[in-house]
PDB file of N, CA and C in Angstrom:
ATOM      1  N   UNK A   1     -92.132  26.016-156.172  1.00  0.00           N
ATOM      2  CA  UNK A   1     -90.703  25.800-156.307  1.00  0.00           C
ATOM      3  C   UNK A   1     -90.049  26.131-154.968  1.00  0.00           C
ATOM      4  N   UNK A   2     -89.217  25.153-154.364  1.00  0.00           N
ATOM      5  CA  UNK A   2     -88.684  25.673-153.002  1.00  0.00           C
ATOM      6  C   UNK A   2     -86.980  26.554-153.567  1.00  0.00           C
ATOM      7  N   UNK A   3     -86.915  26.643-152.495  1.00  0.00           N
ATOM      8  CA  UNK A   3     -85.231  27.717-151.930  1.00  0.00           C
ATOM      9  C   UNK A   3     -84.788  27.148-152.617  1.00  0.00           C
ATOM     10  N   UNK A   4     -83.478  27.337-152.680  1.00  0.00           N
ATOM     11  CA  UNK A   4     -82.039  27.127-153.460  1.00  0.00           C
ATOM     12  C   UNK A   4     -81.757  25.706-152.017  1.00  0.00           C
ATOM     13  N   UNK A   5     -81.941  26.514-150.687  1.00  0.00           N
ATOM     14  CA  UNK A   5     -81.327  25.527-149.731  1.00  0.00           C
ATOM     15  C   UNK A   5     -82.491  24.199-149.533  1.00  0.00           C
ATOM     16  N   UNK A   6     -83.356  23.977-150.616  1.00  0.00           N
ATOM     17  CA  UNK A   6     -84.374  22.665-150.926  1.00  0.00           C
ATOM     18  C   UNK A   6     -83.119  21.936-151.471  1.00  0.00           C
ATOM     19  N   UNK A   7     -82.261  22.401-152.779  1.00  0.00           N
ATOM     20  CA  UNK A   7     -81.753  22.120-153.795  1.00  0.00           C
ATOM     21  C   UNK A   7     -80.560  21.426-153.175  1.00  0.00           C
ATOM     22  N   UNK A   8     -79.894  22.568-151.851  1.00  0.00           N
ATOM     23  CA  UNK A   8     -78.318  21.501-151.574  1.00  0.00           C
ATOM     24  C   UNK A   8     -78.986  20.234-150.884  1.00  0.00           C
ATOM     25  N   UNK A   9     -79.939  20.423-150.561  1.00  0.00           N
ATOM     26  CA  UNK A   9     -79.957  19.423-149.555  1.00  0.00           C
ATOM     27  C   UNK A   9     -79.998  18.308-150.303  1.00  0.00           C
ATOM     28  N   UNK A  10     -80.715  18.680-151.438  1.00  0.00           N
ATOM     29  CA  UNK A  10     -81.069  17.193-152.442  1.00  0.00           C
ATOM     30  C   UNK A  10     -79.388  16.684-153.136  1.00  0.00           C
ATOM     31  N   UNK A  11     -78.591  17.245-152.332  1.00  0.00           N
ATOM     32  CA  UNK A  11     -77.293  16.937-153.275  1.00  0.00           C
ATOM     33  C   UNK A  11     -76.938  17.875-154.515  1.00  0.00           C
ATOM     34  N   UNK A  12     -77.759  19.089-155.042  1.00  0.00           N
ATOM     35  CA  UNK A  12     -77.464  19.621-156.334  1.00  0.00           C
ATOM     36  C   UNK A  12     -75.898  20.491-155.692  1.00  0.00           C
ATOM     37  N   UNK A  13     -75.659  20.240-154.755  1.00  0.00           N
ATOM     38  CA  UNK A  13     -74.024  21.164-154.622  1.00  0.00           C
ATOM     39  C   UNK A  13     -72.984  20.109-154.693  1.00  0.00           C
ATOM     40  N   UNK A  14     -73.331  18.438-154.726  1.00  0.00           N
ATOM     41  CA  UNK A  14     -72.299  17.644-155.169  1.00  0.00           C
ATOM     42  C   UNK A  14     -72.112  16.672-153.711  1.00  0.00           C
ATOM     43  N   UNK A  15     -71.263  16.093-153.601  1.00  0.00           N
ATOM     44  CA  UNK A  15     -70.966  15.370-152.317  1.00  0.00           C
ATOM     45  C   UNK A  15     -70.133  14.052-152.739  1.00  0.00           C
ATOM     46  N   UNK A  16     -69.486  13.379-152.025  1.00  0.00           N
ATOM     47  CA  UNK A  16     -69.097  12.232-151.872  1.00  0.00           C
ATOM     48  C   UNK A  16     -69.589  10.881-151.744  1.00  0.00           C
ATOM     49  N   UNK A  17     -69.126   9.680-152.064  1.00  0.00           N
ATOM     50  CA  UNK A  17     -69.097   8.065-151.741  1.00  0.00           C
ATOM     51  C   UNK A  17     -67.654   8.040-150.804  1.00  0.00           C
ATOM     52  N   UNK A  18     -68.311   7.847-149.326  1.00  0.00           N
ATOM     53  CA  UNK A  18     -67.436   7.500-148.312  1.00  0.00           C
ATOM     54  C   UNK A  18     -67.254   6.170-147.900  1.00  0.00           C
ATOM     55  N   UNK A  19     -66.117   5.492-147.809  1.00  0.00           N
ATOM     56  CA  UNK A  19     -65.912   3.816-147.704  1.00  0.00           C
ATOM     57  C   UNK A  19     -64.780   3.834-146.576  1.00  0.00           C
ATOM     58  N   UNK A  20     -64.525   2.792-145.921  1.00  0.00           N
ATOM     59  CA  UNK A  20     -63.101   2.584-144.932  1.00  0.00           C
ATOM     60  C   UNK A  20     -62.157   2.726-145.813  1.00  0.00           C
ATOM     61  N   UNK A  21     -62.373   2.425-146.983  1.00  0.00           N
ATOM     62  CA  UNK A  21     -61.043   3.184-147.721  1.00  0.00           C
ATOM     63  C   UNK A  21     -61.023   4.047-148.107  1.00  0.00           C
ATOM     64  N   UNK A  22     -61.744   5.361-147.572  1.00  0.00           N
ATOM     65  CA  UNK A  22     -61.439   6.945-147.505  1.00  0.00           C
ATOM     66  C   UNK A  22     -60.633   7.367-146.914  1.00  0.00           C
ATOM     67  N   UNK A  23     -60.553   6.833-145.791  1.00  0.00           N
ATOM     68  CA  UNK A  23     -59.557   7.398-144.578  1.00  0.00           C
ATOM     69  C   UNK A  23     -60.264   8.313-143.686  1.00  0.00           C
ATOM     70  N   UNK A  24     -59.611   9.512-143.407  1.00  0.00           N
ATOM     71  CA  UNK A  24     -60.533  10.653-142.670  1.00  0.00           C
ATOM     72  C   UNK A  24     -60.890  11.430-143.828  1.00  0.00           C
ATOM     73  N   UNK A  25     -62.194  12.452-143.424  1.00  0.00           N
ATOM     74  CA  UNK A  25     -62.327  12.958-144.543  1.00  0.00           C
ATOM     75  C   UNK A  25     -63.180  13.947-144.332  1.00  0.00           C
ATOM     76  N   UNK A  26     -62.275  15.092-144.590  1.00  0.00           N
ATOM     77  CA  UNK A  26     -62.798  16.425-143.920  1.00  0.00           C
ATOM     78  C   UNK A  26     -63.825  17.380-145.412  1.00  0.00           C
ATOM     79  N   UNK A  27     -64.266  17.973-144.354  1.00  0.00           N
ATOM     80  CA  UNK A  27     -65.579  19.330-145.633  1.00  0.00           C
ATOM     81  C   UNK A  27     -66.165  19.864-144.525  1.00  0.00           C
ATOM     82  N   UNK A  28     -67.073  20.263-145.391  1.00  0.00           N
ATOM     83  CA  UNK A  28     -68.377  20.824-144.919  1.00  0.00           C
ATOM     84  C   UNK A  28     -69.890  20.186-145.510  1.00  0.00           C
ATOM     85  N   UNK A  29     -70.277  19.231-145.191  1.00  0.00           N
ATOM     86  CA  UNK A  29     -71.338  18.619-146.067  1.00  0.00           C
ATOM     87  C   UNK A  29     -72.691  19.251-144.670  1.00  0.00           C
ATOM     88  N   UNK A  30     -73.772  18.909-146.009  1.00  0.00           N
ATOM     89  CA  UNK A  30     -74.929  19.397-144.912  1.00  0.00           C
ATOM     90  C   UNK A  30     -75.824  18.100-144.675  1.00  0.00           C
ATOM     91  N   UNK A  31     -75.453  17.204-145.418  1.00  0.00           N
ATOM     92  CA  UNK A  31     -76.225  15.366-145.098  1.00  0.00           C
ATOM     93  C   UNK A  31     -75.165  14.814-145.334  1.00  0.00           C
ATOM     94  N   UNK A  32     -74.769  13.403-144.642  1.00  0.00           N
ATOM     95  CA  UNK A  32     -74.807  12.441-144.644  1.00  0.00           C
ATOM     96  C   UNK A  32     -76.070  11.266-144.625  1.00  0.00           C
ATOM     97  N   UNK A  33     -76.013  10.696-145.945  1.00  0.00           N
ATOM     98  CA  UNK A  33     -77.458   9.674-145.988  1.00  0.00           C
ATOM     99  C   UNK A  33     -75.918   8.000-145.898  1.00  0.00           C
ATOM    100  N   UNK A  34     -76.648   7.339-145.101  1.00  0.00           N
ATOM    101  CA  UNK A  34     -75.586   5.964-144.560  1.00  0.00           C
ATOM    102  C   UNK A  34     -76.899   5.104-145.662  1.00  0.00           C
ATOM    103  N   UNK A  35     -76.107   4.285-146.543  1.00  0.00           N
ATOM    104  CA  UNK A  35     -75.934   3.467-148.059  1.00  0.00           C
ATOM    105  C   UNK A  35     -76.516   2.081-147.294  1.00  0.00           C
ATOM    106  N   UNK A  36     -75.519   1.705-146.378  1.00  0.00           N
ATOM    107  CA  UNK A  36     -75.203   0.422-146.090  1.00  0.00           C
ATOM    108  C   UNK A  36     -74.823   0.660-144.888  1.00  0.00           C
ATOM    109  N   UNK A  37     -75.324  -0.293-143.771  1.00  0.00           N
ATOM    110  CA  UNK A  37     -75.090  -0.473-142.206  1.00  0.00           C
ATOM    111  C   UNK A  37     -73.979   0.335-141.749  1.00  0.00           C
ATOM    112  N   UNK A  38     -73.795   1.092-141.214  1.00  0.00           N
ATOM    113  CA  UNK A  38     -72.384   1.934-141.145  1.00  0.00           C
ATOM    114  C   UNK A  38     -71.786   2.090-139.611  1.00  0.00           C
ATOM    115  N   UNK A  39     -70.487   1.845-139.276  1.00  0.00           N
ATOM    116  CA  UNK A  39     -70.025   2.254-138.254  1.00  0.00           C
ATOM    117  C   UNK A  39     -68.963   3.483-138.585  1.00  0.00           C
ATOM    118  N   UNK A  40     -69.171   4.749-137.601  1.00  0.00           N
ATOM    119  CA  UNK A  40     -68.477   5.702-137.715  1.00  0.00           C
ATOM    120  C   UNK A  40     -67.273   5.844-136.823  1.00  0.00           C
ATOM    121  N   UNK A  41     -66.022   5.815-136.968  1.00  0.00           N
ATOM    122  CA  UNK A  41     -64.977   5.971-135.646  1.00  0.00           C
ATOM    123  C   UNK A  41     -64.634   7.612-135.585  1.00  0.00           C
ATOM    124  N   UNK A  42     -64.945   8.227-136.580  1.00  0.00           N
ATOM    125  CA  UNK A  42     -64.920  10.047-136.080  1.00  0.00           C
ATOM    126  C   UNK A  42     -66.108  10.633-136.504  1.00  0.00           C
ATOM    127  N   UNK A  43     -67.145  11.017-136.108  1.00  0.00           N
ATOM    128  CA  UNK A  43     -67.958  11.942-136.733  1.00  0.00           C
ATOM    129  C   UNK A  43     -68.463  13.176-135.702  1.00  0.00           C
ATOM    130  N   UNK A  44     -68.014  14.172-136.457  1.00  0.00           N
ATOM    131  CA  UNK A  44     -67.868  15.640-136.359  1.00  0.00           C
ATOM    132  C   UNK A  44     -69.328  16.420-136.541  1.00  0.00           C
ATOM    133  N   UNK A  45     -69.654  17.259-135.657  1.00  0.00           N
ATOM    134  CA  UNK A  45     -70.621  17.800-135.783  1.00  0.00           C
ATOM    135  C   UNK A  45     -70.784  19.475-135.007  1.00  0.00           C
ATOM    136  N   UNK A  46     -70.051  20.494-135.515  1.00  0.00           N
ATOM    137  CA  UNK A  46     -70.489  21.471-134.721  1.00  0.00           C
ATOM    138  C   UNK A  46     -71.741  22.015-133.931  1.00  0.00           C
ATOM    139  N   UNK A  47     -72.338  21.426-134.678  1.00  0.00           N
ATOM    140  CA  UNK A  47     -73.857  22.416-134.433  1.00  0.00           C
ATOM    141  C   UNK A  47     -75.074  21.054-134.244  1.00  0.00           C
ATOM    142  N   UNK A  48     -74.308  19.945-133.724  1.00  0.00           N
ATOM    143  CA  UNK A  48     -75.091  18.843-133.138  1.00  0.00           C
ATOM    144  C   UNK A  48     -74.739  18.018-131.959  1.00  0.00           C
ATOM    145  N   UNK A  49     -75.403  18.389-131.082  1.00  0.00           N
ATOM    146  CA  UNK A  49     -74.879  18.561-129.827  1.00  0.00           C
ATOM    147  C   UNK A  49     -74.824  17.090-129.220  1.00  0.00           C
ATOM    148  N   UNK A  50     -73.657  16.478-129.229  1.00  0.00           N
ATOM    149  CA  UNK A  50     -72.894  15.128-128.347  1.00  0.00           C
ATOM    150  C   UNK A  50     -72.681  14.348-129.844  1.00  0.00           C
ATOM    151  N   UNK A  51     -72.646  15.254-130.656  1.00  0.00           N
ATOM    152  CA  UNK A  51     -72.973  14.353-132.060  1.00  0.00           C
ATOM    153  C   UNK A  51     -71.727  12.761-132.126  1.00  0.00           C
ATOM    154  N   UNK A  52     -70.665  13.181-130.826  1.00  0.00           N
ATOM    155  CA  UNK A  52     -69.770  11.736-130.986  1.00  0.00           C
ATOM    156  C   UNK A  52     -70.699  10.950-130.234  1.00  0.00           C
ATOM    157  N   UNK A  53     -71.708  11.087-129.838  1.00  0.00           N
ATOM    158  CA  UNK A  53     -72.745   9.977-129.643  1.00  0.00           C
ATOM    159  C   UNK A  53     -73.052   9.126-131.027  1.00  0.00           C
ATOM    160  N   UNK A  54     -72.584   9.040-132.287  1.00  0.00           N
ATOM    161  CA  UNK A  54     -72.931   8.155-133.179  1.00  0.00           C
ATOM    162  C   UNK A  54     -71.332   7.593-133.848  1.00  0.00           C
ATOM    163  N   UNK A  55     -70.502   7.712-133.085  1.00  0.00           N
ATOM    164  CA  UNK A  55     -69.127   7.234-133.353  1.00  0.00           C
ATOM    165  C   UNK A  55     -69.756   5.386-132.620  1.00  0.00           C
ATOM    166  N   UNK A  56     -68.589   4.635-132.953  1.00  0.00           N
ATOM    167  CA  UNK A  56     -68.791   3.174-132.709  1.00  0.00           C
ATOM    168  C   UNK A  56     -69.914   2.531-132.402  1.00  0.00           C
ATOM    169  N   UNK A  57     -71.231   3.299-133.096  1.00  0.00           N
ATOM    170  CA  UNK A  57     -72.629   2.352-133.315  1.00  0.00           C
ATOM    171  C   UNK A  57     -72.444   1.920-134.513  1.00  0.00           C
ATOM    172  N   UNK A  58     -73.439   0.933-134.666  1.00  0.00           N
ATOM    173  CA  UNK A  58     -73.836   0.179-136.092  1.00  0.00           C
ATOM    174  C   UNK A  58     -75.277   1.379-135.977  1.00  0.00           C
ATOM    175  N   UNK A  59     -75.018   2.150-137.434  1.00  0.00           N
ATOM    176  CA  UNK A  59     -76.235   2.772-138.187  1.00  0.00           C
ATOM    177  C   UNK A  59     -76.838   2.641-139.193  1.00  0.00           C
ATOM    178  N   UNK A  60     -78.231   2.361-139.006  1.00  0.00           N
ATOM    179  CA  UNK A  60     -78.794   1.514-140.499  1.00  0.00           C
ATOM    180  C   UNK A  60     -78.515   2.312-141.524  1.00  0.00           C
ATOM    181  N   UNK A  61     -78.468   1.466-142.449  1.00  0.00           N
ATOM    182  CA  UNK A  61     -78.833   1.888-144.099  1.00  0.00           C
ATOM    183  C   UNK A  61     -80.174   2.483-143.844  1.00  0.00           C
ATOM    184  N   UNK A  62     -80.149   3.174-144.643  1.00  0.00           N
ATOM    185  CA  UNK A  62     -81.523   4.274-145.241  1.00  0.00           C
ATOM    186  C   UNK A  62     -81.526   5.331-143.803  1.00  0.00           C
ATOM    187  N   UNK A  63     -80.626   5.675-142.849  1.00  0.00           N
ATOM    188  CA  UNK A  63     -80.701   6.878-142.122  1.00  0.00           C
ATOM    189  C   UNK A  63     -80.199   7.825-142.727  1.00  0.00           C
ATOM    190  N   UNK A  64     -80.625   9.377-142.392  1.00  0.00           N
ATOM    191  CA  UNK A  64     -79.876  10.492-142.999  1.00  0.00           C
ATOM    192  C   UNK A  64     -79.775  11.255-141.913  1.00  0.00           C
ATOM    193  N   UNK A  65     -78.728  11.889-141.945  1.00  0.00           N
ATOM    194  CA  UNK A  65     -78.414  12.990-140.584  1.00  0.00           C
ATOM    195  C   UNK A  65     -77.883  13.951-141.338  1.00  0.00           C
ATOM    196  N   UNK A  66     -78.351  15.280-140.913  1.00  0.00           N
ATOM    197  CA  UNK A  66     -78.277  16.489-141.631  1.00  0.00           C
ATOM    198  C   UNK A  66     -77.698  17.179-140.129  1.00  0.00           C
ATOM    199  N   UNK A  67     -76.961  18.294-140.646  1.00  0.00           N
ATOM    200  CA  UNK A  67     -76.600  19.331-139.978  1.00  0.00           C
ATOM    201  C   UNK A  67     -75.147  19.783-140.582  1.00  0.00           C
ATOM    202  N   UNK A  68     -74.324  20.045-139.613  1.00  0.00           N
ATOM    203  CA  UNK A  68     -72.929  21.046-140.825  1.00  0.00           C
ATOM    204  C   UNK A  68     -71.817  19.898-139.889  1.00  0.00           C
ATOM    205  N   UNK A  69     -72.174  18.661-140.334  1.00  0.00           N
ATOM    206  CA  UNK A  69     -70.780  17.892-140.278  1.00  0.00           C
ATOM    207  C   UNK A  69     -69.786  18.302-141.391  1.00  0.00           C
ATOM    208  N   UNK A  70     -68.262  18.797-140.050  1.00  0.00           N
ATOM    209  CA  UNK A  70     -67.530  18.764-140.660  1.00  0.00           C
ATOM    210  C   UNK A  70     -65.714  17.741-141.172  1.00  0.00           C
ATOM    211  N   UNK A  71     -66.260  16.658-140.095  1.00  0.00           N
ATOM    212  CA  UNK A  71     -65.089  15.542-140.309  1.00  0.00           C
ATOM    213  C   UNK A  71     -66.091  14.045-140.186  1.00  0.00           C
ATOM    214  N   UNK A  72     -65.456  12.979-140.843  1.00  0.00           N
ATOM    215  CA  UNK A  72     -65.863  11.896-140.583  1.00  0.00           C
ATOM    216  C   UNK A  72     -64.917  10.622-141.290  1.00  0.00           C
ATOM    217  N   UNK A  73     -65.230   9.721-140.011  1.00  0.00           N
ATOM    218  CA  UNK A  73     -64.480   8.370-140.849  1.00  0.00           C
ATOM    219  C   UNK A  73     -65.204   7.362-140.873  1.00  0.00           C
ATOM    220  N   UNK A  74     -65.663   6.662-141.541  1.00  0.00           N
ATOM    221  CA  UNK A  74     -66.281   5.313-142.278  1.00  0.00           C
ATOM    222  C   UNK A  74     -65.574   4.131-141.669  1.00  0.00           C
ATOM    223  N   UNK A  75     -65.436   2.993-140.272  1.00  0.00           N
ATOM    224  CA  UNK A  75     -64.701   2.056-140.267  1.00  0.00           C
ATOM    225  C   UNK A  75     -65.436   0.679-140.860  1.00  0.00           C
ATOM    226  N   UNK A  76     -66.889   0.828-141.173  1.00  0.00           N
ATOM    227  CA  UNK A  76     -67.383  -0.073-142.063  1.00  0.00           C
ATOM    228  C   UNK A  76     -68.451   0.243-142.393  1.00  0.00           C
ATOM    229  N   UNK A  77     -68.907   0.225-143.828  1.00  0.00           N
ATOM    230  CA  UNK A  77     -70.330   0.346-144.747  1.00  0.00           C
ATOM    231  C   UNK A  77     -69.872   1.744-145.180  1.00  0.00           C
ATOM    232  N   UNK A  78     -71.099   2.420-145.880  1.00  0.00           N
ATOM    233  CA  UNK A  78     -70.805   3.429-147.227  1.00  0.00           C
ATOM    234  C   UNK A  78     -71.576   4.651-146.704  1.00  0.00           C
ATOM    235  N   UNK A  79     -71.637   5.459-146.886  1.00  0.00           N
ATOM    236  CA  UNK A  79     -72.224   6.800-146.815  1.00  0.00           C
ATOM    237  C   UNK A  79     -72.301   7.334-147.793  1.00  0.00           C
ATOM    238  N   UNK A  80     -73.035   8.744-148.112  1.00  0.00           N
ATOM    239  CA  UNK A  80     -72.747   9.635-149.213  1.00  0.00           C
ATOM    240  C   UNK A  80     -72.790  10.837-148.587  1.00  0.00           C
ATOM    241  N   UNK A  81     -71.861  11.900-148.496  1.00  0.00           N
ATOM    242  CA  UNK A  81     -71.919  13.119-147.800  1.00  0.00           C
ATOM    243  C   UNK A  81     -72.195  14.301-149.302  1.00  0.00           C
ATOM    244  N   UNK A  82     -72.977  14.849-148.661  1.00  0.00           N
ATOM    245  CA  UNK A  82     -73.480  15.856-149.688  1.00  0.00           C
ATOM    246  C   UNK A  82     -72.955  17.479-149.072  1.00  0.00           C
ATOM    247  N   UNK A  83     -72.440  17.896-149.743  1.00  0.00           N
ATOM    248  CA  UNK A  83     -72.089  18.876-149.916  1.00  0.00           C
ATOM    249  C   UNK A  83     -72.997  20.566-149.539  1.00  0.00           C
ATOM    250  N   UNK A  84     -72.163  21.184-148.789  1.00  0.00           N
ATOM    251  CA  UNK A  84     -73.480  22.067-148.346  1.00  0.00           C
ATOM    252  C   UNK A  84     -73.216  23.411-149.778  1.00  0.00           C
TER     253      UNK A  84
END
């Protein structure tokens, strides 16, 4: 049986469906997994260093980026931010 921190990661602390019609959209999530081809115009990352290096790329579906993002905006495709 792993940690409790096996468990957030899998989403058991909850998280979001992020779309361009979120707007901005602030937390503390510990993944973002990108749904569908995604371009980001804010994504926040304390503790990932140049992390606005993935603002205005196209990022495939089926990537996941983990760390303690704490802002992001969706200007096209879906995400799910999971909750730390």
């Amino acid at each position: 049986m792993g940690s409790p921190a096996d468990y957030n990661l899998q989403g058991q602390n909850g998280g979001r469906v992020i779309t361009s019609a979120s707007g901005a959209v602030t937390g503390t999530f510990r993944w973002v997994q990108v749904v569908n081809d995604t371009v980001l115009s804010v994504f926040t990352a304390p503790n990932i260093t140049n992390a606005t290096g993935l603002q205005t790329i196209t990022i495939p579906a089926g990537v996941g980026i983990g760390g303690r993002i704490t802002a992001l905006t969706v200007t096209s495709g879906v995400v799910i931010a999971y909750d730390i």
